[in-house]
C-alpha atoms as a PDB file:
ATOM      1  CA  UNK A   1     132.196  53.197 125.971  1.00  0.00           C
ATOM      2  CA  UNK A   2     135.859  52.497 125.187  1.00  0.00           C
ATOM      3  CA  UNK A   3     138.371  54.405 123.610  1.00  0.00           C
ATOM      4  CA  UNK A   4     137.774  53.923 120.359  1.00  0.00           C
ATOM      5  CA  UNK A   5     134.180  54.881 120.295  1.00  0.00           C
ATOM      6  CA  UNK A   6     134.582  58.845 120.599  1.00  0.00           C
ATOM      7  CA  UNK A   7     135.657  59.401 117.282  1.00  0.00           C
ATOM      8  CA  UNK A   8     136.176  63.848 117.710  1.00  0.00           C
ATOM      9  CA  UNK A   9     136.598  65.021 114.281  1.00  0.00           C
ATOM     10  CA  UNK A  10     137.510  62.270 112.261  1.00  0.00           C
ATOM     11  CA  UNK A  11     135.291  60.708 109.575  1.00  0.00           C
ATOM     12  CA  UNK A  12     131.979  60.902 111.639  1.00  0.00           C
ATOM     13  CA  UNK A  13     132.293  64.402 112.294  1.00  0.00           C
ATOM     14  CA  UNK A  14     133.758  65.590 108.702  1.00  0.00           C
ATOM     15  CA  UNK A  15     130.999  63.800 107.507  1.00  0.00           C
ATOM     16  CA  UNK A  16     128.533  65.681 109.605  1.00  0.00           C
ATOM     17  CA  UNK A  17     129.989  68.994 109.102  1.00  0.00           C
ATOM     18  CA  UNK A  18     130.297  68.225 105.364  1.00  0.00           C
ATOM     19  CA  UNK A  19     126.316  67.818 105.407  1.00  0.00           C
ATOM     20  CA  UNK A  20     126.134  70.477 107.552  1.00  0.00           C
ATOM     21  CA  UNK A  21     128.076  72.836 105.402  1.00  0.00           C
ATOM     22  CA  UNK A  22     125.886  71.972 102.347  1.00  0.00           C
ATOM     23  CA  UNK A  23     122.682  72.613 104.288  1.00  0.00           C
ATOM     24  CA  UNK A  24     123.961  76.112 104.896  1.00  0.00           C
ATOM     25  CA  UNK A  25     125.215  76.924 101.349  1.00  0.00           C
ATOM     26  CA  UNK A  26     121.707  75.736  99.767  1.00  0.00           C
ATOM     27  CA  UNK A  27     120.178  78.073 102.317  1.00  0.00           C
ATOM     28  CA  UNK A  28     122.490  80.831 101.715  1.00  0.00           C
ATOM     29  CA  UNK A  29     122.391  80.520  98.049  1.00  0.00           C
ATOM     30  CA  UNK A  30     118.617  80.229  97.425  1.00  0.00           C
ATOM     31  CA  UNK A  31     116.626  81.148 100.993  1.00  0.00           C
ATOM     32  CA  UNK A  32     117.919  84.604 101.052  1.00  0.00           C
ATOM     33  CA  UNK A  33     117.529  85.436  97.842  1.00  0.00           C
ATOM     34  CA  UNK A  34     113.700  84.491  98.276  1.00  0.00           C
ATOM     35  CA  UNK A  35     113.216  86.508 101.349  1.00  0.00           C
ATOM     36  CA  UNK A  36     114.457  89.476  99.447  1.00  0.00           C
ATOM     37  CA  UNK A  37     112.588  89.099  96.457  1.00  0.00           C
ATOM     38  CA  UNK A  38     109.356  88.636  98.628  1.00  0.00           C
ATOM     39  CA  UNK A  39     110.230  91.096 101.029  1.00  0.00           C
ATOM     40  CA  UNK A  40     110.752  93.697  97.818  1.00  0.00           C
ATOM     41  CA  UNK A  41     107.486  92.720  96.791  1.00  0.00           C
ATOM     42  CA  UNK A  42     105.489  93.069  99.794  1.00  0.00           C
ATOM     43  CA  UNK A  43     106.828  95.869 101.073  1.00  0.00           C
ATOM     44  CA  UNK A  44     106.119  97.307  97.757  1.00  0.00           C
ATOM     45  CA  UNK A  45     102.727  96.507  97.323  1.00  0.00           C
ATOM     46  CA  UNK A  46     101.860  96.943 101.241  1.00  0.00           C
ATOM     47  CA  UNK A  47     102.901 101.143 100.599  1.00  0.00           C
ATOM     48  CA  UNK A  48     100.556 101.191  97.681  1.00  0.00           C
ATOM     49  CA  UNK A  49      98.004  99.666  99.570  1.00  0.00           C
ATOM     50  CA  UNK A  50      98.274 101.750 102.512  1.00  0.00           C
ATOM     51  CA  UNK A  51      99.040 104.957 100.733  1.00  0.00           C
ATOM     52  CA  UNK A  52      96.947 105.203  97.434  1.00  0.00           C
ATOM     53  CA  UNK A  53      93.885 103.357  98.583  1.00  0.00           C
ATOM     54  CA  UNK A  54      91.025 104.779 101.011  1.00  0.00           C
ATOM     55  CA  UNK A  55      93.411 103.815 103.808  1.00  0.00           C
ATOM     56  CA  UNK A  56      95.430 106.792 103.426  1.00  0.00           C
ATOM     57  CA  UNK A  57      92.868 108.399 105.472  1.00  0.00           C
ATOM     58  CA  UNK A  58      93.412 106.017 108.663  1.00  0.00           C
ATOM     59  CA  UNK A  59      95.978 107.458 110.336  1.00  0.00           C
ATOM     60  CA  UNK A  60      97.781 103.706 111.184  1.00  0.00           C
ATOM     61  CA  UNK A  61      98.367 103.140 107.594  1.00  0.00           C
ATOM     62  CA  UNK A  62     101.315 106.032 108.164  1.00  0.00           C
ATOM     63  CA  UNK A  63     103.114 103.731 110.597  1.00  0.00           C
ATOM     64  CA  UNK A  64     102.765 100.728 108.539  1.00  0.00           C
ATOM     65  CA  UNK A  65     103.646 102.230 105.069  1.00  0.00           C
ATOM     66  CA  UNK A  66     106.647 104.097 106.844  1.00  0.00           C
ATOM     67  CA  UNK A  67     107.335 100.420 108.739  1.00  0.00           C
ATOM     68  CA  UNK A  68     107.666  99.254 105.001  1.00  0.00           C
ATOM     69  CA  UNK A  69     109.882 101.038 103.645  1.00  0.00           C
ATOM     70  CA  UNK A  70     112.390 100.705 106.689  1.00  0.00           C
ATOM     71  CA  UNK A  71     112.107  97.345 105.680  1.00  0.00           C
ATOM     72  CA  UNK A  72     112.680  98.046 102.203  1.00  0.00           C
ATOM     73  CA  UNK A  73     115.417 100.028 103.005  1.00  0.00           C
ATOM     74  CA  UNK A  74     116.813  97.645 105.594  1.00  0.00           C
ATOM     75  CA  UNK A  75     116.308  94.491 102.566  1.00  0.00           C
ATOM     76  CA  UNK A  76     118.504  96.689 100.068  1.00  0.00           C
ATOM     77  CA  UNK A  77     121.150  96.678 102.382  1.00  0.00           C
ATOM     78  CA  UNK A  78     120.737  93.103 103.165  1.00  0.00           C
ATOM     79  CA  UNK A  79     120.865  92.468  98.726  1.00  0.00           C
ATOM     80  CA  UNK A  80     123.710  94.308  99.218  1.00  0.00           C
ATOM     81  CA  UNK A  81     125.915  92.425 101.297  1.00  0.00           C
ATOM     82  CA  UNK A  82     124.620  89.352 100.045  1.00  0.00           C
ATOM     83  CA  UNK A  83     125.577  90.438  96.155  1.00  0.00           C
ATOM     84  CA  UNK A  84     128.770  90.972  97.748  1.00  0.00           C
ATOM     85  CA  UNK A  85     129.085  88.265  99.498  1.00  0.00           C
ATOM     86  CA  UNK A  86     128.779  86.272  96.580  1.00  0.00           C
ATOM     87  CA  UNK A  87     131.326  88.486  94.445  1.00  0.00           C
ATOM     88  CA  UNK A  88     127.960  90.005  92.209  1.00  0.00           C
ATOM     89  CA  UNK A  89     130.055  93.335  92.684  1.00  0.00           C
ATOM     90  CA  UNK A  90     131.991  94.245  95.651  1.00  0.00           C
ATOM     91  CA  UNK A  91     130.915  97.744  96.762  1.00  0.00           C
ATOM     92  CA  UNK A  92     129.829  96.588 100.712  1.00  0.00           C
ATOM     93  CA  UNK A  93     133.428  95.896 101.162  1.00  0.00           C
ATOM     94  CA  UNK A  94     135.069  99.205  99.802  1.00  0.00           C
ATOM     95  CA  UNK A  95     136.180 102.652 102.136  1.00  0.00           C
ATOM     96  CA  UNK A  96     132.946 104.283 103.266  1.00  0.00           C
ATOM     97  CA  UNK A  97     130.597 102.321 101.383  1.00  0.00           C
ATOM     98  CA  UNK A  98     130.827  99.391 104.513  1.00  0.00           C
ATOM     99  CA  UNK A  99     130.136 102.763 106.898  1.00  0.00           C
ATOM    100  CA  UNK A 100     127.522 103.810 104.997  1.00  0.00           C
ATOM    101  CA  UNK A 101     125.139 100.307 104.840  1.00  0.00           C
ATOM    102  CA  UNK A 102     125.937  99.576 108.680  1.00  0.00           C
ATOM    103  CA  UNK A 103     124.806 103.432 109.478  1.00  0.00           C
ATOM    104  CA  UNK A 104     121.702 102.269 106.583  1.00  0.00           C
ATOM    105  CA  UNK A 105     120.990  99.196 108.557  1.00  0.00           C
ATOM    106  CA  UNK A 106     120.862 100.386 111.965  1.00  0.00           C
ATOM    107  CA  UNK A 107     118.902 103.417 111.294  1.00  0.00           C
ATOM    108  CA  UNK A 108     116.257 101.065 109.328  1.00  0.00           C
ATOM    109  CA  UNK A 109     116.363  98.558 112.149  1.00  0.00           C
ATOM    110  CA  UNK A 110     115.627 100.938 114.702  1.00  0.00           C
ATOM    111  CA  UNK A 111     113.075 102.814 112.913  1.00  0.00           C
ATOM    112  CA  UNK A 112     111.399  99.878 112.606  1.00  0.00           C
ATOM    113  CA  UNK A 113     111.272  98.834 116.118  1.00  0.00           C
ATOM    114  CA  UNK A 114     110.137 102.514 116.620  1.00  0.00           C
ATOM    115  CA  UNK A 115     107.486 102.347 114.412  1.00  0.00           C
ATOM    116  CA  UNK A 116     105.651  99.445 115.443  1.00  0.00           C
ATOM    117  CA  UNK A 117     105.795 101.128 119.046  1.00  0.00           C
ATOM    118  CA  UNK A 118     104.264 104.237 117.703  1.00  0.00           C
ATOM    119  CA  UNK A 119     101.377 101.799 115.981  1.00  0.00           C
ATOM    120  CA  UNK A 120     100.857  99.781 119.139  1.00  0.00           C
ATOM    121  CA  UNK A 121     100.292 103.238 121.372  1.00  0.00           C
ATOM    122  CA  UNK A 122      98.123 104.752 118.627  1.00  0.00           C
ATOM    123  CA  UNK A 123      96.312 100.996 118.975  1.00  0.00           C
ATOM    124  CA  UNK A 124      96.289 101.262 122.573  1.00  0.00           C
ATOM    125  CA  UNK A 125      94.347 104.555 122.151  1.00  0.00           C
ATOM    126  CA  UNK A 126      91.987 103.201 120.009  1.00  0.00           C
ATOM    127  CA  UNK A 127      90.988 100.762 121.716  1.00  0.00           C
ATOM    128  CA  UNK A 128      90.931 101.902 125.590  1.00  0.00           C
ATOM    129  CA  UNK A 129      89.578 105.516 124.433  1.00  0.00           C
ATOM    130  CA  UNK A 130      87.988 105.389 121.740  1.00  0.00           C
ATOM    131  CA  UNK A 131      85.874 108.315 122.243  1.00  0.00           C
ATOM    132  CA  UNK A 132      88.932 110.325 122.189  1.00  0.00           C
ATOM    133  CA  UNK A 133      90.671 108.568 119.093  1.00  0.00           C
ATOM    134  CA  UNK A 134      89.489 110.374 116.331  1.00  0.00           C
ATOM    135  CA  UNK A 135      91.122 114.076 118.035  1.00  0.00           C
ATOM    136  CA  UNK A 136      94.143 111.759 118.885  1.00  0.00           C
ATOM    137  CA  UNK A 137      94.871 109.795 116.267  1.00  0.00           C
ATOM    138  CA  UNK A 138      94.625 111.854 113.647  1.00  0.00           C
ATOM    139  CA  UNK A 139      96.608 111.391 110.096  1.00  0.00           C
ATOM    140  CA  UNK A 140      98.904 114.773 110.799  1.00  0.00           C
ATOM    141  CA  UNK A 141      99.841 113.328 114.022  1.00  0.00           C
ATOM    142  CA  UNK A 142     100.899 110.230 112.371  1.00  0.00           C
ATOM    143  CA  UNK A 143     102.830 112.305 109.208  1.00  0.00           C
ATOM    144  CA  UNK A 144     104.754 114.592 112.403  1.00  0.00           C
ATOM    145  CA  UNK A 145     105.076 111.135 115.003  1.00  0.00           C
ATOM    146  CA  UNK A 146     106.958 109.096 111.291  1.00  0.00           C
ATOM    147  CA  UNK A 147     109.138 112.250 110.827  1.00  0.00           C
ATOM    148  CA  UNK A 148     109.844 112.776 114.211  1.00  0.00           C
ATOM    149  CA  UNK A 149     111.469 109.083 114.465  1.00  0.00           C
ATOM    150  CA  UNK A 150     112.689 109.385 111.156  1.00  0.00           C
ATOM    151  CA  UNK A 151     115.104 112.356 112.423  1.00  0.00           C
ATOM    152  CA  UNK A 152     115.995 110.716 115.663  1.00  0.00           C
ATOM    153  CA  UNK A 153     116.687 107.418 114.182  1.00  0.00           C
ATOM    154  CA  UNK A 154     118.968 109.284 112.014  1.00  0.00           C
ATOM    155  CA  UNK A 155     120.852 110.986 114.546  1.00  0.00           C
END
């Protein structure tokens, strides 16, 4: 390979990071807007599932309605920046506001992590005593376990 082979940024590589570019905006402009939307809409109809059906007596369906709205909440914040982002209306990057949907992201991010630990114990429970699951897992438990990493998620 001589000299004039390793062509380092010139029309090769604008051409490449042109394409490149393009990929991203497309993705940016219509990929995240579709996760949100479907995201909205799950998450949505997953808390109405778990919560106004016969599954509100299973105490898992706590954890995984909580789990969906730390989503949801975590998905708002994520419309958020993008609407800004894209100059929709530019609240994310105004005194406060920016403080306020980090401190909104990390506590959903964390209570979601949190959550899906608490439903993978209560799992564990169920499965390796299951003699003992219906004293153990039990829906108040659930209710005071979701409130209990609600606070410290918050603090």
């Amino acid at each position: 390979m001589n000299g004039s082979d390793f062509d380092p940024g010139g029309y090769y590589g604008e051409v490449m990071c042109d394409s490149f570019y393009t990929y991203l905006k497309i993705l940016h402009t219509y990929y995240i807007p579709i996760i949100i939307a479907v995201g909205f809409l799950g998450n949505f109809l997953a808390c109405i599932v778990f919560l106004s059906t016969h599954l509100k007596m299973r105490s898992s369906s706590y954890y995984l309605a909580a789990l969906a709205i730390a989503d949801f909440g975590f998905l708002c914040v994520v419309l958020v920046v993008h609407c800004s982002f894209n100059n929709v209306f530019d609240i994310f990057n105004t005194d406060g506001w920016c403080q306020f949907f980090v401190y909104v992201s990390s506590v959903c991010a964390s209570l979601s992590v949190w959550l899906i630990v608490a439903f993978t114990v209560e799992r564990f429970i169920a499965v390796q005593y299951p003699l003992q699951r219906p004293h153990i897992c039990t829906v108040s438990r659930a209710k005071t376990v979701v409130i209990s990493l609600t606070v410290v998620a918050m603090t």
